[in-house]
N, C-alpha and C. Protein backbone atom coordinates (compact mmCIF):
# COMPACT_ATOMS: atom_id res chain seq x y z
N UNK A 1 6.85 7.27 9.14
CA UNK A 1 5.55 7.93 9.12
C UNK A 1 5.75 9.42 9.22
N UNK A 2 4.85 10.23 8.80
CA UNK A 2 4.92 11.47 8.80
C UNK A 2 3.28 12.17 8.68
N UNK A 3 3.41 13.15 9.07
CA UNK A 3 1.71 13.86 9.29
C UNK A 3 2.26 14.93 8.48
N UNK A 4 1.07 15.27 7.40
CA UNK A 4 1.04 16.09 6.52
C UNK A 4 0.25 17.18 6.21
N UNK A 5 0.72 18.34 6.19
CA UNK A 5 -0.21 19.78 5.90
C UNK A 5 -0.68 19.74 4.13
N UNK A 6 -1.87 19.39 3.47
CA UNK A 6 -1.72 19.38 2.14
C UNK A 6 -1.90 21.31 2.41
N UNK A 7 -1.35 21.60 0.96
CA UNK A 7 -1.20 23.08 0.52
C UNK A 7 -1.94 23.70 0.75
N UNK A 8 -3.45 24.03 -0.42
CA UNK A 8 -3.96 25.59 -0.01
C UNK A 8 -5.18 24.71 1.00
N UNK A 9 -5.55 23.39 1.15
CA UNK A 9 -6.48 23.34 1.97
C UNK A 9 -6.39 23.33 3.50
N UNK A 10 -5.24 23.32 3.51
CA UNK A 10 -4.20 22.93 4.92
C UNK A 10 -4.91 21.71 6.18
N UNK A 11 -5.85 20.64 5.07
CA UNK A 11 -5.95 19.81 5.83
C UNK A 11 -4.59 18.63 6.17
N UNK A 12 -4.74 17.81 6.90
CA UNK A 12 -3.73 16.84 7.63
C UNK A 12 -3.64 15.38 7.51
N UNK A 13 -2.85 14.89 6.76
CA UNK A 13 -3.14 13.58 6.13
C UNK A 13 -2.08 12.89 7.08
N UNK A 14 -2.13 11.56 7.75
CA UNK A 14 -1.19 10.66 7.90
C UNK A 14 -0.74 9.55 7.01
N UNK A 15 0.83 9.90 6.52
CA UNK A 15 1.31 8.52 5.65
C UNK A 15 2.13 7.74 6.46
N UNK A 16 2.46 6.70 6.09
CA UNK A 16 3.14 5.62 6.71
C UNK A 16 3.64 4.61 5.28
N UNK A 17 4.57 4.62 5.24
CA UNK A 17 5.51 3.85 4.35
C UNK A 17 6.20 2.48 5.29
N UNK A 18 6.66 1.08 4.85
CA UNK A 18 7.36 0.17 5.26
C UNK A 18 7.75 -0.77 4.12
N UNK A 19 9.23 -1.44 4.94
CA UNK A 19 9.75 -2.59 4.31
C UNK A 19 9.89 -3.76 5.14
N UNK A 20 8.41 -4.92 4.73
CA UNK A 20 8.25 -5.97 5.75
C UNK A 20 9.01 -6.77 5.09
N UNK A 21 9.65 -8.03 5.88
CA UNK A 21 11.23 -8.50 6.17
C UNK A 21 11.18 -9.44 4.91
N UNK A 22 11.69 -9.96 4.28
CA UNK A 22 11.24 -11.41 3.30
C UNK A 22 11.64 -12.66 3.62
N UNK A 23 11.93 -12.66 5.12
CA UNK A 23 12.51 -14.01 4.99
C UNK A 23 11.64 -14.60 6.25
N UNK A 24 11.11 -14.01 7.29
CA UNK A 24 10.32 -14.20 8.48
C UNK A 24 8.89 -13.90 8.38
N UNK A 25 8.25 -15.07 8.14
CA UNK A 25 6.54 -15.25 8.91
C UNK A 25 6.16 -14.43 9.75
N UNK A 26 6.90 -14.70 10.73
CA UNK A 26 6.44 -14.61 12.16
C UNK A 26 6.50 -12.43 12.15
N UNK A 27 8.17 -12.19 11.71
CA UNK A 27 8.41 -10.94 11.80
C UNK A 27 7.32 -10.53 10.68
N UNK A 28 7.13 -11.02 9.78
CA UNK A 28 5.86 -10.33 9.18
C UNK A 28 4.43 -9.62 9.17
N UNK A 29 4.00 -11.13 10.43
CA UNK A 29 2.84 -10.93 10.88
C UNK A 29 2.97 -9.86 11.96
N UNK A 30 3.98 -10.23 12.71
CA UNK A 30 3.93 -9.32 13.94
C UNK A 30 4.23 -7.44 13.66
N UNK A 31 4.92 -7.44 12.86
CA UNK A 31 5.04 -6.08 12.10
C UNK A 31 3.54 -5.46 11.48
N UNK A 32 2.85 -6.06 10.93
CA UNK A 32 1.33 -5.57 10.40
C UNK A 32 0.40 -5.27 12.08
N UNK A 33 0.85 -6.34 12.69
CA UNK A 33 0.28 -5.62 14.14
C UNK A 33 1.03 -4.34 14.52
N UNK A 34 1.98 -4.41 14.80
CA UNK A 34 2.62 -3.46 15.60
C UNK A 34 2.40 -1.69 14.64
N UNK A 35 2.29 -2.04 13.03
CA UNK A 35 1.95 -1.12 12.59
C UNK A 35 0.49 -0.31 13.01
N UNK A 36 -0.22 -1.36 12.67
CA UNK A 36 -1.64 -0.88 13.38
C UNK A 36 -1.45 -0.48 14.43
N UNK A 37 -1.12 -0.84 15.67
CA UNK A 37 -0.85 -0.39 16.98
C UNK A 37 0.03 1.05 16.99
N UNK A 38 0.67 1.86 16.26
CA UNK A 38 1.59 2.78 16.05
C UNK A 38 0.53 3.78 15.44
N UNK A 39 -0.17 3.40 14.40
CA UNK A 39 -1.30 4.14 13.84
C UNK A 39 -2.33 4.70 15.08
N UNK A 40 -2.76 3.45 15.36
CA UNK A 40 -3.86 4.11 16.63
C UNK A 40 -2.99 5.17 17.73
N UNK A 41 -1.99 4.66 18.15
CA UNK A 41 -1.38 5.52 18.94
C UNK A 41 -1.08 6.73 18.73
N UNK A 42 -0.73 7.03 17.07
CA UNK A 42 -0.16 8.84 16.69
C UNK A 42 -1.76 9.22 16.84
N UNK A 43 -2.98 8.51 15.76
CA UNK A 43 -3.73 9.23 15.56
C UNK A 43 -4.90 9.12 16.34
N UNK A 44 -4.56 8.93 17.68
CA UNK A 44 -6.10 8.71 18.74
C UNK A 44 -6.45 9.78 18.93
N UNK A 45 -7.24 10.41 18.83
CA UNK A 45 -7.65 11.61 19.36
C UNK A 45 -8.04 12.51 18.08
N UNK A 46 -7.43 12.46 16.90
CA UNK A 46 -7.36 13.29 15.96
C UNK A 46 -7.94 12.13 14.69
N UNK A 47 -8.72 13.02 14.20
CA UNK A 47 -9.77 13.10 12.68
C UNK A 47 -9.07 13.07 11.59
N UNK A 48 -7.75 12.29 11.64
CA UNK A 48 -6.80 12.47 10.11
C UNK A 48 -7.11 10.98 9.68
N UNK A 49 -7.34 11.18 8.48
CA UNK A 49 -7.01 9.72 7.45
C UNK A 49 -5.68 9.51 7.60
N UNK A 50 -5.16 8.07 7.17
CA UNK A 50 -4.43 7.55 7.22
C UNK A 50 -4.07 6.76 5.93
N UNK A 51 -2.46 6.84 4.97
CA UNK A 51 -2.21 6.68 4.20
C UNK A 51 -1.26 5.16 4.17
N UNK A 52 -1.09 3.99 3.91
CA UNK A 52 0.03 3.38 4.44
C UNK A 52 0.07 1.90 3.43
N UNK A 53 1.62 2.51 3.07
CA UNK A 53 1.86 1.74 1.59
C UNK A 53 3.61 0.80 1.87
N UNK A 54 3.57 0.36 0.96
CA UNK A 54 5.39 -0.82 1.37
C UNK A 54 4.54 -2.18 0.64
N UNK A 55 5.92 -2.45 0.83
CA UNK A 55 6.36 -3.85 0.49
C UNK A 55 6.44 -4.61 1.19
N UNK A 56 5.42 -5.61 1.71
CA UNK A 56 5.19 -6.08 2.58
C UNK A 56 5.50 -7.16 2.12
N UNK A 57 5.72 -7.98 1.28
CA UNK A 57 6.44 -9.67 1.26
C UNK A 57 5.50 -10.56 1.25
N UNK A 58 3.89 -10.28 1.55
CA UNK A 58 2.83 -11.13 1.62
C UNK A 58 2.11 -10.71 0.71
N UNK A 59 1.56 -11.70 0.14
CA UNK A 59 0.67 -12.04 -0.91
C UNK A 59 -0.87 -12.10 -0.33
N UNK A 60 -2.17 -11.28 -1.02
CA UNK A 60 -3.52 -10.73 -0.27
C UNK A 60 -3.71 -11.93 0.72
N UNK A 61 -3.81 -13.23 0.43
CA UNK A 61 -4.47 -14.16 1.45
C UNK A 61 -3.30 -14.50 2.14
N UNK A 62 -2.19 -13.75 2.54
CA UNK A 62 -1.40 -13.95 4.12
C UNK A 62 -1.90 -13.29 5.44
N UNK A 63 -1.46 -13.96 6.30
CA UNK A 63 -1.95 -13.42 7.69
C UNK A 63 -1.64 -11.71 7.68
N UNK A 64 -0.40 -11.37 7.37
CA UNK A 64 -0.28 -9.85 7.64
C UNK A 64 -0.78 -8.73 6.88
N UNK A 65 -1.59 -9.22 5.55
CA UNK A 65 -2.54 -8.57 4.65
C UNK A 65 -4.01 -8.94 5.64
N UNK A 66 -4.14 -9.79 5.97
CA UNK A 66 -5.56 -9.98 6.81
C UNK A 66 -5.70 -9.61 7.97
N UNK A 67 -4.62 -9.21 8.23
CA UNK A 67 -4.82 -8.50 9.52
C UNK A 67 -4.86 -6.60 9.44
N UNK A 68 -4.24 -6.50 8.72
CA UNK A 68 -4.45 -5.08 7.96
C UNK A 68 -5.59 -4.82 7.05
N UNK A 69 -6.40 -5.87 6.65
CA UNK A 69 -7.22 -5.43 5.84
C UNK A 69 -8.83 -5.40 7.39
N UNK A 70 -8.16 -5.69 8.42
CA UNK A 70 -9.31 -5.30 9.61
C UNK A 70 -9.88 -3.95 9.48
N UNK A 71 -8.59 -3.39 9.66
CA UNK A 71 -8.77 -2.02 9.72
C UNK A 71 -8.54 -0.75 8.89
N UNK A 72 -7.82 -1.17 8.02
CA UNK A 72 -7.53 -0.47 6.38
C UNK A 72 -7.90 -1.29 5.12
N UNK A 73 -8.33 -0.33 4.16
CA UNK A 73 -8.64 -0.41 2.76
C UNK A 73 -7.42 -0.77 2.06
N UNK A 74 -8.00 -1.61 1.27
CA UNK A 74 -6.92 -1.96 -0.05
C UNK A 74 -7.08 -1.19 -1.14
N UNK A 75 -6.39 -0.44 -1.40
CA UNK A 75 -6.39 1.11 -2.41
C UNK A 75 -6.89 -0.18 -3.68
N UNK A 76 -6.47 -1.19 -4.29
CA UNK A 76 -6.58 -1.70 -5.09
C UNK A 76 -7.66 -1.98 -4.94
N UNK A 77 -8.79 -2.84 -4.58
CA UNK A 77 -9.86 -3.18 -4.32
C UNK A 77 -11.06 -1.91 -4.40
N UNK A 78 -10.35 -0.94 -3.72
CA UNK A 78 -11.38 0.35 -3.42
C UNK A 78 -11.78 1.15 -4.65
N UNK A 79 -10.98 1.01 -5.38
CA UNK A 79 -10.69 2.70 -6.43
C UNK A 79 -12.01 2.64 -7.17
N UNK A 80 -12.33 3.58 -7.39
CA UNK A 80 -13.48 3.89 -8.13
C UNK A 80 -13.36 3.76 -9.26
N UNK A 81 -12.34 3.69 -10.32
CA UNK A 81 -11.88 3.61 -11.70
C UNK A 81 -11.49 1.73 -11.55
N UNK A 82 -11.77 1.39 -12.41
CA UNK A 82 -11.27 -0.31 -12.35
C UNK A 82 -9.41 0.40 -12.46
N UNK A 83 -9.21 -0.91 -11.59
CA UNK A 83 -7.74 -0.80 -11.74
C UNK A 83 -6.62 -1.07 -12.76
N UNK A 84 -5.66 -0.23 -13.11
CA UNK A 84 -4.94 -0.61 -14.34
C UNK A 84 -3.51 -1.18 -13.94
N UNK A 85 -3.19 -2.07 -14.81
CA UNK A 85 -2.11 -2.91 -14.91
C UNK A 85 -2.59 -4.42 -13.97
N UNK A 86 -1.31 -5.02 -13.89
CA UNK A 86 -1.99 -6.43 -12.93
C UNK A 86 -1.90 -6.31 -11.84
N UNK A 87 -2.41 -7.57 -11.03
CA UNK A 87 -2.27 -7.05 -9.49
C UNK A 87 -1.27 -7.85 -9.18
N UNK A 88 -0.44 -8.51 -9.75
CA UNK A 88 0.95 -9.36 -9.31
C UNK A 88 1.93 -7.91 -9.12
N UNK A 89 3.07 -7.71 -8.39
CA UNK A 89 3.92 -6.69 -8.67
C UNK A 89 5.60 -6.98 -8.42
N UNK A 90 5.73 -7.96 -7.94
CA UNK A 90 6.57 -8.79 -8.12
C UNK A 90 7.12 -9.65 -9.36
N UNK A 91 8.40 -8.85 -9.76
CA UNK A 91 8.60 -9.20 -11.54
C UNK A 91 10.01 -9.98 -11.25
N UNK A 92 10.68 -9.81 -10.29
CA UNK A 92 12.17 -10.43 -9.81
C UNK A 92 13.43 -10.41 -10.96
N UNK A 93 12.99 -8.73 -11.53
CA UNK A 93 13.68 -8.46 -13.26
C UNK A 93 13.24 -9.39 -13.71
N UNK A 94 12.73 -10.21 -14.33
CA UNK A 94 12.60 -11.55 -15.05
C UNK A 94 11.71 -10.88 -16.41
N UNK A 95 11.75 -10.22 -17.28
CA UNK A 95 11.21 -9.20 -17.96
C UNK A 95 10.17 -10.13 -19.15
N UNK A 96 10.63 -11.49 -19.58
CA UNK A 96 9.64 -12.55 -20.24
C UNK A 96 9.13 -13.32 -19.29
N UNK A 97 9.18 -13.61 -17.84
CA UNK A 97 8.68 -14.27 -17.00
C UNK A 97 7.16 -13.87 -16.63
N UNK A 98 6.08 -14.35 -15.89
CA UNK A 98 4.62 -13.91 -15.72
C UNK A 98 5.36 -13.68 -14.24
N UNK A 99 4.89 -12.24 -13.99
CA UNK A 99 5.02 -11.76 -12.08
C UNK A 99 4.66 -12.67 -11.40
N UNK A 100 4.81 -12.66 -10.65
CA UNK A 100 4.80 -13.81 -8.87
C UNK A 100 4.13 -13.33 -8.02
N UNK A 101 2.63 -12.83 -8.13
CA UNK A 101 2.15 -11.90 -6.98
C UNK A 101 2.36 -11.02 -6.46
N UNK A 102 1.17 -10.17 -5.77
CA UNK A 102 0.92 -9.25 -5.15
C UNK A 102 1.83 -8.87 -4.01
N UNK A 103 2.68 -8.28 -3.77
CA UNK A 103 3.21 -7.94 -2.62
C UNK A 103 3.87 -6.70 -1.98
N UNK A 104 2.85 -5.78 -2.67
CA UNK A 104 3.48 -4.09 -2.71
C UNK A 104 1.95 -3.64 -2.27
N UNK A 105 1.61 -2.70 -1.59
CA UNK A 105 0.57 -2.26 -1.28
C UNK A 105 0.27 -0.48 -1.35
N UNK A 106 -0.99 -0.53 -1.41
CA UNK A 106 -1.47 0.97 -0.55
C UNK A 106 -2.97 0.81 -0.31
N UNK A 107 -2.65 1.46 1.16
CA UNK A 107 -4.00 1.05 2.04
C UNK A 107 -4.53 2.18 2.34
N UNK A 108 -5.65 2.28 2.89
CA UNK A 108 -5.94 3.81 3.21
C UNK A 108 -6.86 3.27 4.70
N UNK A 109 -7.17 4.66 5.13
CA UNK A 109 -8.10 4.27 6.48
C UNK A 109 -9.40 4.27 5.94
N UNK A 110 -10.07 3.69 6.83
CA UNK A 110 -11.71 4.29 6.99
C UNK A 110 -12.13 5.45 7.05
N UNK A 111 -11.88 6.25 6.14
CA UNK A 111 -11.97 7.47 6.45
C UNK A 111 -13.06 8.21 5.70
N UNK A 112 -14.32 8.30 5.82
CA UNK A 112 -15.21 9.04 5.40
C UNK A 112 -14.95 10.08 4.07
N UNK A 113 -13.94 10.86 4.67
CA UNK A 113 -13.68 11.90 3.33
C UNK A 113 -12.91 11.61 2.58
N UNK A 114 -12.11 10.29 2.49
CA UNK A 114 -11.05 9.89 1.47
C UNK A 114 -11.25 8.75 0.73
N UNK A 115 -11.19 9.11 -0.31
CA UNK A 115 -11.95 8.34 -1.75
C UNK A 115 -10.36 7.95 -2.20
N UNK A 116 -10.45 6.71 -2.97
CA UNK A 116 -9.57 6.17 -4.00
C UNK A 116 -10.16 6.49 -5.28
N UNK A 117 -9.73 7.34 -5.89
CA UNK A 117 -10.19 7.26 -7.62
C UNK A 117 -9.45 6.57 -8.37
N UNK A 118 -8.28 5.97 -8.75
CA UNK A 118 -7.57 5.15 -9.42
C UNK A 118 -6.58 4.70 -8.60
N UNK A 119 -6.03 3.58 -9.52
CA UNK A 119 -5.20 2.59 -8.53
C UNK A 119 -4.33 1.93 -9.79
N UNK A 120 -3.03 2.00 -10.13
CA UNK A 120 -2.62 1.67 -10.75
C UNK A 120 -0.99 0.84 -10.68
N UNK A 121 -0.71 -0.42 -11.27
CA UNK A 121 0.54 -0.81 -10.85
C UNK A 121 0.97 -0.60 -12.45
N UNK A 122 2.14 -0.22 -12.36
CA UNK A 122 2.76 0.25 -13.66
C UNK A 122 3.70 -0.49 -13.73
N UNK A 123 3.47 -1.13 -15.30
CA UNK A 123 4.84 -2.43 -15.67
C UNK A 123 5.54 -1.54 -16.42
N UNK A 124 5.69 -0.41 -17.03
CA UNK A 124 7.01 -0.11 -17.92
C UNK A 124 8.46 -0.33 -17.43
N UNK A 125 8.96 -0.41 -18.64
CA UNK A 125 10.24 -0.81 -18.97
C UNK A 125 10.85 -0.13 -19.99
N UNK A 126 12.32 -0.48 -19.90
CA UNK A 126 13.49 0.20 -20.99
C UNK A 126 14.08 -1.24 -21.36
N UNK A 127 14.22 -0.91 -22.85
CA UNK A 127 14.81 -2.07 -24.13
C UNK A 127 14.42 -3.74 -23.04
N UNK A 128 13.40 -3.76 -22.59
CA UNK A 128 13.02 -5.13 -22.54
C UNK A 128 13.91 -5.10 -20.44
N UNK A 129 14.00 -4.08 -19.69
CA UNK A 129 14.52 -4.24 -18.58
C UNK A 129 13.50 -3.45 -17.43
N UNK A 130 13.43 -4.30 -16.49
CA UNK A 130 12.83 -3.00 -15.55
C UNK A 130 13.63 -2.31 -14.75
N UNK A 131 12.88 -1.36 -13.41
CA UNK A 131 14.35 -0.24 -13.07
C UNK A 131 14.11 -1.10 -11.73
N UNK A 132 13.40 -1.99 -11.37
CA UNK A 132 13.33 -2.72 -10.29
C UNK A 132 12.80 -3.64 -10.16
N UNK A 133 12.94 -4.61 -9.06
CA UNK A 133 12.55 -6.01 -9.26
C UNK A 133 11.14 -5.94 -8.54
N UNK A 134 10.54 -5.17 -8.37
CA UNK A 134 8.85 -4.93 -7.84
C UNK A 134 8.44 -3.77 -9.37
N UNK A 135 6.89 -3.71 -9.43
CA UNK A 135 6.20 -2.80 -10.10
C UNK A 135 6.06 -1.85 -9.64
N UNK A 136 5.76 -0.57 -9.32
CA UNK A 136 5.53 0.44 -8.96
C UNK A 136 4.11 0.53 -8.57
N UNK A 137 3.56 1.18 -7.57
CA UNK A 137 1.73 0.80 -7.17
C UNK A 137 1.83 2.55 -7.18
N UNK A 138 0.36 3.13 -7.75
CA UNK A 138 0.16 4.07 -7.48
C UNK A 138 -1.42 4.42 -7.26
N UNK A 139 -1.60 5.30 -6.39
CA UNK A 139 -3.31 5.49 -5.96
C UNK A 139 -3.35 7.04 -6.00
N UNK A 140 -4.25 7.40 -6.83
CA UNK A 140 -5.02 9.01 -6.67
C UNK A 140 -5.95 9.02 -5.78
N UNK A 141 -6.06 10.10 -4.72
CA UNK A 141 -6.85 10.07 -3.72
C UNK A 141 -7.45 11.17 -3.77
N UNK A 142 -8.64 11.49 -3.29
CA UNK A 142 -9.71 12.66 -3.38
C UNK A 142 -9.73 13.00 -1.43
N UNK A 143 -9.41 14.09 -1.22
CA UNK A 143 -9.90 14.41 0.24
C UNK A 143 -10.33 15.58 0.49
């Protein structure tokens, strides 16, 4: 995680990036708590949105997406532009295969002044290969 000065407005954004485990339930769920719990703790007191994206290993209807979606936005769900590409992002290189679900995120807080305007997972590829075995998720944000 890191707290951020944007440039000429010199307001203060909090991001938070993670890599939840792929082989443990339990460490899964309990990690989406403990994240939340880390969030409230930097930002109690202070008026910053909150940015917080990874690869979390769960697919929308798992416990550790539902427990994060208590208190954070699903950049995908939110964006004001319909969203482009699919919402699977899990390709496992398999480049003629159909993706395997959702399991890359970006969430945002409740935050009054922070808008999602687009939300996009990007499938490109080179001669029929991808550069990784997830899609890439990307969100434009207005603050």
């Amino acid at each position: 995680w890191g707290l951020f000065r944007l440039g000429k407005t010199k307001k203060m954004i909090w991001v938070f990036n993670t890599h939840f485990d792929h082989v443990g339930k339990l460490a899964r769920t309990e990690s989406a708590k403990l994240i939340l719990a880390k969030m409230k703790e930097l930002t109690d007191g202070k008026n910053y949105p909150v940015v917080f994206m990874g690869d979390l290993n769960s697919k929308p209807a798992d416990e550790p997406v539902s427990i994060l979606n208590t208190e954070l936005n699903n950049a995908r769900t939110i964006s004001a532009e319909t969203p482009y590409g699919p919402a699977d992002t899990w390709n496992g290189f398999k480049f003629n295969k159909q993706p395997e679900g959702c399991i890359d995120y970006i969430f945002t807080s409740r935050f009054e002044k922070l808008t999602v305007r687009k939300f996009a997972t990007i499938t490109d590829s080179y001669d029929m290969k991808y550069p990784s075995d997830h899609f890439p998720v990307m969100a434009s944000l207005e603050f």
